[in-house]
Protein backbone atom coordinates (compact mmCIF):
# COMPACT_ATOMS: atom_id res chain seq x y z
CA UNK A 1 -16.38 -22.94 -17.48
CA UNK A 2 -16.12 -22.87 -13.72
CA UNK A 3 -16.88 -19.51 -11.85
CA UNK A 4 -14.32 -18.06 -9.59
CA UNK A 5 -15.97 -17.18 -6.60
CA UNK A 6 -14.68 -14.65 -4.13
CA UNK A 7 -15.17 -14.51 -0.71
CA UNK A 8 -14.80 -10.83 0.87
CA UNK A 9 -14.20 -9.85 -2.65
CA UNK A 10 -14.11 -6.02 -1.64
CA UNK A 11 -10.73 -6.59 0.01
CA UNK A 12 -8.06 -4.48 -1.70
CA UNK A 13 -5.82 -7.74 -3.24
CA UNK A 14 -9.22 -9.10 -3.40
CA UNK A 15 -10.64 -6.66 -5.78
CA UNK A 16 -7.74 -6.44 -7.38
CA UNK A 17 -7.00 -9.80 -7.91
CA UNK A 18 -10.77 -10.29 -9.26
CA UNK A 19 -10.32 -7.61 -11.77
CA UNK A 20 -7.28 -9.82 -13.20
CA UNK A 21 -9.49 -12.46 -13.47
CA UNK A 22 -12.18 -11.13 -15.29
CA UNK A 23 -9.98 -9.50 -17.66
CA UNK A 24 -8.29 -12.43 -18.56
CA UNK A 25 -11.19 -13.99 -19.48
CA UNK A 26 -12.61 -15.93 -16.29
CA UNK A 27 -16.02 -15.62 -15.21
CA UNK A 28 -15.26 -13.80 -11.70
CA UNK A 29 -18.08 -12.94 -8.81
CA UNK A 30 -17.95 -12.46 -5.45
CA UNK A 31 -19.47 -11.76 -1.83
CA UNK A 32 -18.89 -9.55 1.12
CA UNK A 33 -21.04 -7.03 3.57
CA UNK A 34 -22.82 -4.68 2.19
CA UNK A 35 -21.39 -1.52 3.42
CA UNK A 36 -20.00 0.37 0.72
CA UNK A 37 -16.21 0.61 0.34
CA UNK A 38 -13.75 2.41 -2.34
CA UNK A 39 -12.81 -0.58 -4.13
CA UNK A 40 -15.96 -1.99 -4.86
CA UNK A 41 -16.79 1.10 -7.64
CA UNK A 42 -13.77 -0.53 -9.98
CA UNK A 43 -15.64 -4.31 -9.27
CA UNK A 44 -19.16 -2.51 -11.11
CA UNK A 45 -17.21 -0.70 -13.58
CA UNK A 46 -16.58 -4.21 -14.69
CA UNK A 47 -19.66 -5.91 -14.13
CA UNK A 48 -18.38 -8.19 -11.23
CA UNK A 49 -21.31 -9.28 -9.62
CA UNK A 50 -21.26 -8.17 -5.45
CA UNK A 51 -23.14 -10.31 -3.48
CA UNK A 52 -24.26 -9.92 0.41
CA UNK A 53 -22.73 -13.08 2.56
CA UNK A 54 -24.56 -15.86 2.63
CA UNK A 55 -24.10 -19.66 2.51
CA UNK A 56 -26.48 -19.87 -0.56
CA UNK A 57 -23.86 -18.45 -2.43
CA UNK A 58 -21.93 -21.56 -2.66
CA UNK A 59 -22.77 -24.11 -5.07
CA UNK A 60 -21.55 -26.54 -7.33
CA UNK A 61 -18.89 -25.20 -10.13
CA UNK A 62 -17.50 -22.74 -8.04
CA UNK A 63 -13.64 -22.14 -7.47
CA UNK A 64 -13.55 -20.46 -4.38
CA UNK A 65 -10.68 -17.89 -2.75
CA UNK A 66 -11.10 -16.73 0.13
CA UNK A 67 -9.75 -13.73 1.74
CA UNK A 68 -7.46 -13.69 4.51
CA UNK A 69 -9.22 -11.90 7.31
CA UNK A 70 -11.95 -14.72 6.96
CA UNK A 71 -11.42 -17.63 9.46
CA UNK A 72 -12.64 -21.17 8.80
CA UNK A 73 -16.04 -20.63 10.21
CA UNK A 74 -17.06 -18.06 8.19
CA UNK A 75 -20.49 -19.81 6.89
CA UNK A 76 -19.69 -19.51 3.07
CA UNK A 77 -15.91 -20.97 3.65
CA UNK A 78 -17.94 -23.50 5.94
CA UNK A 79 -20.46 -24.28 3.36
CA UNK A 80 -17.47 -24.84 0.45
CA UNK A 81 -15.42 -26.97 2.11
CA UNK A 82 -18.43 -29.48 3.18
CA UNK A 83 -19.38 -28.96 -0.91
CA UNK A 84 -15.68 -30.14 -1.93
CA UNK A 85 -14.95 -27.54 -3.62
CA UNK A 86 -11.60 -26.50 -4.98
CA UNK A 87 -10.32 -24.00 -2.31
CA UNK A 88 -7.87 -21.32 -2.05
CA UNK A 89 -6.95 -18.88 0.09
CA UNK A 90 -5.69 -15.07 -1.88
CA UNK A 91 -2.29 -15.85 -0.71
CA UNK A 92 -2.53 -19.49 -2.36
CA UNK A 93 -4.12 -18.42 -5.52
CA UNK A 94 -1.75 -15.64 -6.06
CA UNK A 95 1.26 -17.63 -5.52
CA UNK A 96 0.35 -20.19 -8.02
CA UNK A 97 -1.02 -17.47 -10.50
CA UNK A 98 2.41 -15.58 -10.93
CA UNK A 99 4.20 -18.75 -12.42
CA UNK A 100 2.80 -17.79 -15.63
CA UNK A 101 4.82 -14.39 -16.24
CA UNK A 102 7.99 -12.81 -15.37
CA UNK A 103 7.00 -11.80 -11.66
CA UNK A 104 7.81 -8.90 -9.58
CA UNK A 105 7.06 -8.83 -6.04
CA UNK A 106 7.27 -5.68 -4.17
CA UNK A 107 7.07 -6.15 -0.96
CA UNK A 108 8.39 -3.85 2.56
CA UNK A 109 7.34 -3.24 6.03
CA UNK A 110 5.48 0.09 6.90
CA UNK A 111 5.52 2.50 3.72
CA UNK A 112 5.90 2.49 0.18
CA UNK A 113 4.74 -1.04 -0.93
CA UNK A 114 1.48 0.18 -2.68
CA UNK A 115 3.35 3.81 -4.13
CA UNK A 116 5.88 1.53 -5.60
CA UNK A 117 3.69 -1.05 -7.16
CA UNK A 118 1.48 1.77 -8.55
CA UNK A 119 4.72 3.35 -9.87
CA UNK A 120 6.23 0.34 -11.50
CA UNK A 121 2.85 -1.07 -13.45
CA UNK A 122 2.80 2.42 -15.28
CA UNK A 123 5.90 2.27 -16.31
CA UNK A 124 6.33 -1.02 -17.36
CA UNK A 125 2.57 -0.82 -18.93
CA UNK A 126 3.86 2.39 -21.35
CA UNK A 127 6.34 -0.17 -23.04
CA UNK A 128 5.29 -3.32 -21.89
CA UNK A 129 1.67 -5.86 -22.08
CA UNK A 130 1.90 -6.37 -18.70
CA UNK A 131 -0.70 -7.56 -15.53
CA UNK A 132 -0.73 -5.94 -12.22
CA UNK A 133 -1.73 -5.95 -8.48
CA UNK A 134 -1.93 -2.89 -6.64
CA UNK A 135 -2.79 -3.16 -2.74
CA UNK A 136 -5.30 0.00 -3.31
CA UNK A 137 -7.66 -2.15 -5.33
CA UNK A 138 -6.53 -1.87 -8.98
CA UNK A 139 -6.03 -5.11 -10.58
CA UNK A 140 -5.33 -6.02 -14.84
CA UNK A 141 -5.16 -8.75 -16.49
CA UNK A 142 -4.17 -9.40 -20.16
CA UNK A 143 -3.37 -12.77 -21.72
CA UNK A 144 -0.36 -11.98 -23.43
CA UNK A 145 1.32 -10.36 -20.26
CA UNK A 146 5.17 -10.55 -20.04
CA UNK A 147 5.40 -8.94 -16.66
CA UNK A 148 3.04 -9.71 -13.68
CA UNK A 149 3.70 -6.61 -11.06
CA UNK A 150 2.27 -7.53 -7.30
CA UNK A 151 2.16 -6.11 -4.23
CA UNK A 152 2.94 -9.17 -1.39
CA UNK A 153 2.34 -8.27 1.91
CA UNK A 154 4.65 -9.65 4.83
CA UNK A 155 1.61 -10.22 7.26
CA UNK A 156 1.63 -13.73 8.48
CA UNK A 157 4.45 -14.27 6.37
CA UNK A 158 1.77 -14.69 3.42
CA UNK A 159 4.37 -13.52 1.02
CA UNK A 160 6.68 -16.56 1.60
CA UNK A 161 3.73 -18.33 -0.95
CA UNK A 162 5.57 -16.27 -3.51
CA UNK A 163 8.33 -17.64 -5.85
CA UNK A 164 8.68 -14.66 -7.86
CA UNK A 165 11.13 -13.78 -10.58
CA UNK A 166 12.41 -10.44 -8.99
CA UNK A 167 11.40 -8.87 -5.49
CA UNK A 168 11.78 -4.52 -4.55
CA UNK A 169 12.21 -4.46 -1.15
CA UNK A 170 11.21 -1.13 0.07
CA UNK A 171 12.45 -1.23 4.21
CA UNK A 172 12.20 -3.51 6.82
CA UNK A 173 10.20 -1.68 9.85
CA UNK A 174 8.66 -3.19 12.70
CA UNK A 175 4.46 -3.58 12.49
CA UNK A 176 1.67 -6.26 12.67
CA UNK A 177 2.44 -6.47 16.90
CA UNK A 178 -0.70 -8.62 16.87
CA UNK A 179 1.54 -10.98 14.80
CA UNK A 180 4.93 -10.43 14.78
CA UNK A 181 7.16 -10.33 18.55
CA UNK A 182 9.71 -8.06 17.34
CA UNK A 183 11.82 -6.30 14.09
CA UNK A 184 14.05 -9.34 14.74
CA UNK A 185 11.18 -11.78 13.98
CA UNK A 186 10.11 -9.10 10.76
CA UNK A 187 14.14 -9.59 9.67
CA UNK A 188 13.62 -12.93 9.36
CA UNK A 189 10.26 -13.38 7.45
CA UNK A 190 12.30 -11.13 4.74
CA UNK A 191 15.14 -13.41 4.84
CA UNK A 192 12.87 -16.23 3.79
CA UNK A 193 11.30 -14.15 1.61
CA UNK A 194 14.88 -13.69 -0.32
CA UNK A 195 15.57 -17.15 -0.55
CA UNK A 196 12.25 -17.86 -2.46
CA UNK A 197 13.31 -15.25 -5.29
CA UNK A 198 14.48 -16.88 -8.48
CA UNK A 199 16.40 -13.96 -10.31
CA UNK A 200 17.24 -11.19 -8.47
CA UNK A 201 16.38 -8.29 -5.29
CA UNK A 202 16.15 -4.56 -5.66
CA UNK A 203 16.68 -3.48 -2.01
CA UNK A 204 16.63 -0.33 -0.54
CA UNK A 205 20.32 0.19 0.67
CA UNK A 206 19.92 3.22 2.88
CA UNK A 207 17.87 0.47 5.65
CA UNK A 208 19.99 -0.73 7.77
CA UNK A 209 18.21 -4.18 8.08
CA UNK A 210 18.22 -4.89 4.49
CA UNK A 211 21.46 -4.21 3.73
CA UNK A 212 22.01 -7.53 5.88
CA UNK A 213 20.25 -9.25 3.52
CA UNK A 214 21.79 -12.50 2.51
CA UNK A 215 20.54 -13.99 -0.87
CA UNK A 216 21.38 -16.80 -3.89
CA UNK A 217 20.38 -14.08 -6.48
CA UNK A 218 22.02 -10.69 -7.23
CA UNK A 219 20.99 -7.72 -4.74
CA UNK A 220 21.24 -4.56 -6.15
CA UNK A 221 20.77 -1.38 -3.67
CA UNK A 222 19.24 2.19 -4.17
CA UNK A 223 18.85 4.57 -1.94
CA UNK A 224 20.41 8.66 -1.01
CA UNK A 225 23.32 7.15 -0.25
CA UNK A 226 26.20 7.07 -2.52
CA UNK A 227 27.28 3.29 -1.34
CA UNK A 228 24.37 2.22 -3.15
CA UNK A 229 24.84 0.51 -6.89
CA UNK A 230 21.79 3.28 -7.81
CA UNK A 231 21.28 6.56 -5.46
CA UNK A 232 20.03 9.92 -6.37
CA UNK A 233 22.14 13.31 -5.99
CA UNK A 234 20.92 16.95 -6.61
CA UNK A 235 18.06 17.06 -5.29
CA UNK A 236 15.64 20.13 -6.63
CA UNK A 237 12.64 20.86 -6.04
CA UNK A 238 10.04 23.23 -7.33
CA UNK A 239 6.35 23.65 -8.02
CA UNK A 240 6.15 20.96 -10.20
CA UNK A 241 7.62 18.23 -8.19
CA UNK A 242 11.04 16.97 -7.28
CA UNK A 243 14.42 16.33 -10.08
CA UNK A 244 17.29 14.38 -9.41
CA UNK A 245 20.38 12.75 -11.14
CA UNK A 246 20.66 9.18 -10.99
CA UNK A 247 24.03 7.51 -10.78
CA UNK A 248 24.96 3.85 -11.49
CA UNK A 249 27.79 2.89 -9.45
CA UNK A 250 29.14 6.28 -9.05
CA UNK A 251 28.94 6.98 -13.10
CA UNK A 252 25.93 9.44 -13.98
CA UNK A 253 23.26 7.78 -15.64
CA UNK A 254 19.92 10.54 -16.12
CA UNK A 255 17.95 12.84 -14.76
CA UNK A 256 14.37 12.21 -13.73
CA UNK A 257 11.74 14.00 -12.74
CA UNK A 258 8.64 12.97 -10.63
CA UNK A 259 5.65 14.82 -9.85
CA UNK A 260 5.48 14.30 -6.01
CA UNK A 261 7.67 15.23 -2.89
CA UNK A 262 9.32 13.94 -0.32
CA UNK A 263 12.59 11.45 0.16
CA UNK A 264 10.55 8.55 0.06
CA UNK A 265 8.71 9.36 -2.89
CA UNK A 266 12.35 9.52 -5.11
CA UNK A 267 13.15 6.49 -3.00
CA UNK A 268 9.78 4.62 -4.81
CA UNK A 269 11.50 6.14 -8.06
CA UNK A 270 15.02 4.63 -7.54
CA UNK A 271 13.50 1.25 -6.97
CA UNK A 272 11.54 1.41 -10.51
CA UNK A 273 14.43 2.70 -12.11
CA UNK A 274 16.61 0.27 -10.74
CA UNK A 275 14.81 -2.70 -12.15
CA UNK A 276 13.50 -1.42 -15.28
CA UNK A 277 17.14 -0.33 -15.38
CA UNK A 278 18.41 -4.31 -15.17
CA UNK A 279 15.52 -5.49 -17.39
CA UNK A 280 17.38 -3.55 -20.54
CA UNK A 281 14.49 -0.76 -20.47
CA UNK A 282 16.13 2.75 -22.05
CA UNK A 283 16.14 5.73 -19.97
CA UNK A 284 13.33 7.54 -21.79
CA UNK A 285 10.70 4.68 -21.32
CA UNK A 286 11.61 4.65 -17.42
CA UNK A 287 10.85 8.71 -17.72
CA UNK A 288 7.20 8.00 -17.86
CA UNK A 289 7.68 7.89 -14.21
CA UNK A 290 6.72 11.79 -14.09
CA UNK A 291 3.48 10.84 -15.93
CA UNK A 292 2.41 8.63 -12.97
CA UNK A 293 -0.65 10.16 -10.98
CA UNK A 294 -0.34 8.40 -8.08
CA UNK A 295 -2.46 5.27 -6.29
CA UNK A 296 -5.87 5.25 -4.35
CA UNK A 297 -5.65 6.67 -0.70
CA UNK A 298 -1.95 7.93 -0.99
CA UNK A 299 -1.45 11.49 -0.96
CA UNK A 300 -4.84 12.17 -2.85
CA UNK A 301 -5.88 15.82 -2.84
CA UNK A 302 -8.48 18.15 -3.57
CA UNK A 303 -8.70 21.82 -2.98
CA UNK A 304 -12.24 23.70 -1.14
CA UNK A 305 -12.12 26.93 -0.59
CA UNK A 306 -8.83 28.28 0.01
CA UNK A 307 -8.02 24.34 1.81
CA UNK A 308 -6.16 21.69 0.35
CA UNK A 309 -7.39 18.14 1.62
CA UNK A 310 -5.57 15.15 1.38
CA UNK A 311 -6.78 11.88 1.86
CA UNK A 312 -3.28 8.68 2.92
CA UNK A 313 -3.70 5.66 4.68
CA UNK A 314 -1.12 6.10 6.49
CA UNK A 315 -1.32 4.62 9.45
CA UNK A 316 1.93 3.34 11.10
CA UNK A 317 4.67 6.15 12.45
CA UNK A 318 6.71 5.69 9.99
CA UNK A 319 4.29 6.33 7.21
CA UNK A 320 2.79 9.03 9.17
CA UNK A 321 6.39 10.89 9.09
CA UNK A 322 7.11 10.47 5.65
CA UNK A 323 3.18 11.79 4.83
CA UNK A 324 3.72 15.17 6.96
CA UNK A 325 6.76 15.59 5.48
CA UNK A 326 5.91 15.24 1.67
CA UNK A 327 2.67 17.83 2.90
CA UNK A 328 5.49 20.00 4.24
CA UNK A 329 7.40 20.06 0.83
CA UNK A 330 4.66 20.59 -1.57
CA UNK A 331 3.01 23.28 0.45
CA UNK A 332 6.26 25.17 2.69
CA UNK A 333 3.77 28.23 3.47
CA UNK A 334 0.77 26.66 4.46
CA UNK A 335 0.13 25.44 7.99
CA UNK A 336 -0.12 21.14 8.37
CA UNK A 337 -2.92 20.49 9.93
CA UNK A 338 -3.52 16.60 10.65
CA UNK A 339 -6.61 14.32 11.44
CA UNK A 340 -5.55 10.98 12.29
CA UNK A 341 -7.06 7.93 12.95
CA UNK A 342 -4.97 5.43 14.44
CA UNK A 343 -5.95 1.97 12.80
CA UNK A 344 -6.42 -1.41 15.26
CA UNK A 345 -5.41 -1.27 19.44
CA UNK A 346 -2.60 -3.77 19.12
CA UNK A 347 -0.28 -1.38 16.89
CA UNK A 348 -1.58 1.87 18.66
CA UNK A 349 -0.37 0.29 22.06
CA UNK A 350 2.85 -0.48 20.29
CA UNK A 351 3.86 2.69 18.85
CA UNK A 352 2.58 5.07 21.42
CA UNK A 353 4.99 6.79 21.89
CA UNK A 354 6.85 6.69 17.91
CA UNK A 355 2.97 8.45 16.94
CA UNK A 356 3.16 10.74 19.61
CA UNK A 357 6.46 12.10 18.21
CA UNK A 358 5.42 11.63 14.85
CA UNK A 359 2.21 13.72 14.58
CA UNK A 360 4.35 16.59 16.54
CA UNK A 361 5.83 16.99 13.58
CA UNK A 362 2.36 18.73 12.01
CA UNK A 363 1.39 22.17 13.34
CA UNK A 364 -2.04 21.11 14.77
CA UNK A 365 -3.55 17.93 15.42
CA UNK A 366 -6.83 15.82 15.51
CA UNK A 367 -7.68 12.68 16.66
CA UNK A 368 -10.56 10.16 16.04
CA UNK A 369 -11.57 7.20 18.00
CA UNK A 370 -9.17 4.26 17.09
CA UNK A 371 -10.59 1.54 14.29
CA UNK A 372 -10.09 -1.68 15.55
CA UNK A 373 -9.50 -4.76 13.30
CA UNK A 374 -11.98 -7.96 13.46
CA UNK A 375 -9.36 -10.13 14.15
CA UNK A 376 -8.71 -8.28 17.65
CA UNK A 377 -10.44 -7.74 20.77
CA UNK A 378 -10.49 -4.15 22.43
CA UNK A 379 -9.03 -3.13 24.85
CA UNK A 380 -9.01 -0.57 27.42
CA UNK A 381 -7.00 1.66 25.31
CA UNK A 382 -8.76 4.88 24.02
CA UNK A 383 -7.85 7.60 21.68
CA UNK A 384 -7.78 9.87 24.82
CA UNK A 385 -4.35 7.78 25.73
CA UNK A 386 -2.68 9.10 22.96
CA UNK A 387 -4.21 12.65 23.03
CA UNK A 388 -2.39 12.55 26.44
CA UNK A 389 1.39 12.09 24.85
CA UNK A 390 0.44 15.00 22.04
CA UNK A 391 0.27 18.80 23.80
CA UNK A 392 -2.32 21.01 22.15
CA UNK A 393 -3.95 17.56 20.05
CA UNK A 394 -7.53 17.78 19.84
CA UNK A 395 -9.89 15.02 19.79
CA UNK A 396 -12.23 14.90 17.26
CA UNK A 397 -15.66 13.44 16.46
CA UNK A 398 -19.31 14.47 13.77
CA UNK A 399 -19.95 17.03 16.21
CA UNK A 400 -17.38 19.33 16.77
CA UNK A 401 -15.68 18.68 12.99
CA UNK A 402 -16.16 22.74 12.24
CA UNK A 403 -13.58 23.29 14.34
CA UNK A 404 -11.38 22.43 11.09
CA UNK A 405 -12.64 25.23 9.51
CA UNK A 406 -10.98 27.74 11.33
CA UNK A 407 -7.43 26.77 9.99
CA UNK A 408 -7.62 29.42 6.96
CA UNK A 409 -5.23 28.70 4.36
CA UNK A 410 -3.94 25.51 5.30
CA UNK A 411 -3.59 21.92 4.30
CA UNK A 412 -5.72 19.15 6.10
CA UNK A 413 -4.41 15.63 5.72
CA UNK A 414 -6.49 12.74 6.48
CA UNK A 415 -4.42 9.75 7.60
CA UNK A 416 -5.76 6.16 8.42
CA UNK A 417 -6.32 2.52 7.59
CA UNK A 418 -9.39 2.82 8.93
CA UNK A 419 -12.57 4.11 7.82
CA UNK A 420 -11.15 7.90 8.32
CA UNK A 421 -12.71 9.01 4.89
CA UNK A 422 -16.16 9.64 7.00
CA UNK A 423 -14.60 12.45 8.48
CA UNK A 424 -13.66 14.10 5.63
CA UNK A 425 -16.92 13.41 3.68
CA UNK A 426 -18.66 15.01 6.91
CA UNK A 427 -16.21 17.92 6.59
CA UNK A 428 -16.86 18.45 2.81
CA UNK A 429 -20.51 18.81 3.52
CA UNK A 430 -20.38 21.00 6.44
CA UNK A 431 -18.08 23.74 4.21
């Protein structure tokens, strides 16, 4: 049997997507550099061989995907192609891969792709032998799936290799600048995106772009609003998390439960119940939402001391918003502090000013040098550029990270695509 060979296999739909493998059955390794990253510990768990880079790796009976943020010259993508050997890129794979089962795409622009995903695998897998693809690394595969649940990411338009069965739309927001010209150009990748679904779109009805959605399939919307075929009404919230009716055009459905805060949080909720709703699921199998702990790097905390520390990759405005908010929620008498570490130069040049009035929004604020992406050059941009938007924001680096300590009482959040999780493993072993 041939070996499926993964190139930057440490990737988040990488990992995941080699976890699938190997638990279906497929003899699964892969390569990528050797600094150590969260997704790799699920790749051991399973016994998924890690390899450093090298062009040694390739050989004969290989099936190689590649990851996206590799370009052609990469020496083992190099070193395949010149071998003959059968090639796909993630996107490719994945988009061939989902004919076999009843897919759902989730897909969005700035927030709630992974949360949903996440969300709508646990659900499905209390009643259901289902696979799934989380964008935070978890990946399962069974044989005698029904559903296949995937995140597919807009970037590049990679998602238009999808064909899936059904496709949540979370919002349409404007991000990638180093790609896409403008939320006009976003629009449209979504567009195509609708006209490659087979069955039918669960869209978010309270954003304004996707309710101009045209498609060949029904669209059914959710959202706050009480236009939408699903929306949520009486909202409550207590120490436990946050309740709310559902109605179905206008006619009351249930009541649900989840164990997180925030709007977009019962939002994620509306979208799961909404097609778990039109798949004939009852409405005590789509209650296992409450049960749902939540995905890697969104909202995960810990308490220290008398802090609570929370670790969210947010890293666009919009995300950002929606974190300090949900913080704001679940803790209404502690003071938000937040660290944040804006994630590549092309998107912090972009949103400037949207971050600027974003992080306002926490009571004190920290910033660490911006993470640039591979695939960009730097610039002359620096983190002090957007210290200078935010009055009273602090920059912050190894050296002067006790100065968190001082905030008695309060709530740190972490935010960032980038490799922010130093910081807060620095902090941790200073306190």
């Amino acid at each position: 049997m041939e070996t499926y060979h993964f190139i930057g296999i440490k990737g988040t739909g990488m990992s995941a997507l080699a976890q699938i493998l190997s638990d279906s059955g497929m003899p699964v390794q892969g390569s990528d550099i050797e600094k150590q990253i969260f997704t790799q510990e699920a790749l051991e768990n399973k016994d998924i061989k890690i390899l450093p880079f090298t062009e040694d790796n390739i050989k004969e009976g290989l099936i190689i995907i590649a990851g996206n943020a590799f370009q052609d010259d990469h020496e083992e993508i190099k070193k395949a192609k010149e071998l003959g050997l059968p090639f796909y890129r993630y996107h490719e794979f994945l988009g061939e891969w989902i004919g076999h089962y009843t897919s759902i795409a989730v897909t969005g622009g700035a927030h709630g792709k992974t949360s949903t995903t996440g969300l709508l695998a646990h659900v499905l897998d209390k009643s259901s032998a289902i696979s799934y693809l989380i964008g935070d690394g978890t990946g399962k595969g069974q044989e005698n799936s029904e559903y296949f649940v995937f995140e597919a990411c807009e970037y590049r338009r990679h998602f238009l290799a999808y064909k899936p069965d059904y496709a949540i739309m979370t919002n349409i927001d404007f991000d990638h600048p180093d790609y896409f010209k403008d939320i006009d150009d976003v629009f449209e990748s979504f567009q195509q995106m609708a006209n490659n679904v087979k069955k039918g779109i669960i869209a978010c009805g309270d954003d304004e772009y996707l309710q101009a959605i045209q498609a060949k399939v029904p669209v059914l919307y959710y959202g706050l609003n009480d236009s939408n075929d699903f929306h949520a009404k009486n909202v409550r919230i207590d120490e436990y998390g946050t309740h709310f009716n559902v109605f179905v055009r206008n006619n009351f459905y249930d009541t649900f439960h989840i164990n997180s805060f925030g709007d977009h949080n019962i939002l994620n909720a509306l979208a799961v119940i909404t097609i778990c709703h039109y798949e004939g699921f009852s409405a005590s199998q789509i209650k296992e939402i409450v049960s749902f702990q939540g995905v890697k790097r969104r909202f995960t905390e810990k308490k220290i001391r008398d802090q609570i520390l929370i670790d969210d990759y947010a890293h666009h405005p919009k995300e950002v918003e929606v974190t300090i908010e949900a913080a704001r929620k679940k803790y209404p008498d502690k003071e938000i502090v937040v660290i944040f570490q804006p994630h590549t130069y092309s998107r912090t040049k972009t949103f400037m000013n949207e971050f600027s009035k974003a992080l306002a929004q926490a009571d004190a604020i920290y910033l660490c040098d911006i993470f640039g992406s591979a695939r960009e050059s730097q610039t002359d941009l620096t983190i002090s550029d957007l210290q200078a938007l935010i009055s009273d924001s602090k920059l912050l680096n190894f050296e002067n990270i006790e100065m968190l300590a001082s905030h008695n009482d309060s709530v740190l959040v972490f935010m960032g695509a980038g490799d922010i999780q130093k910081y807060q493993k620095a902090y941790e072993k200073l306190i």
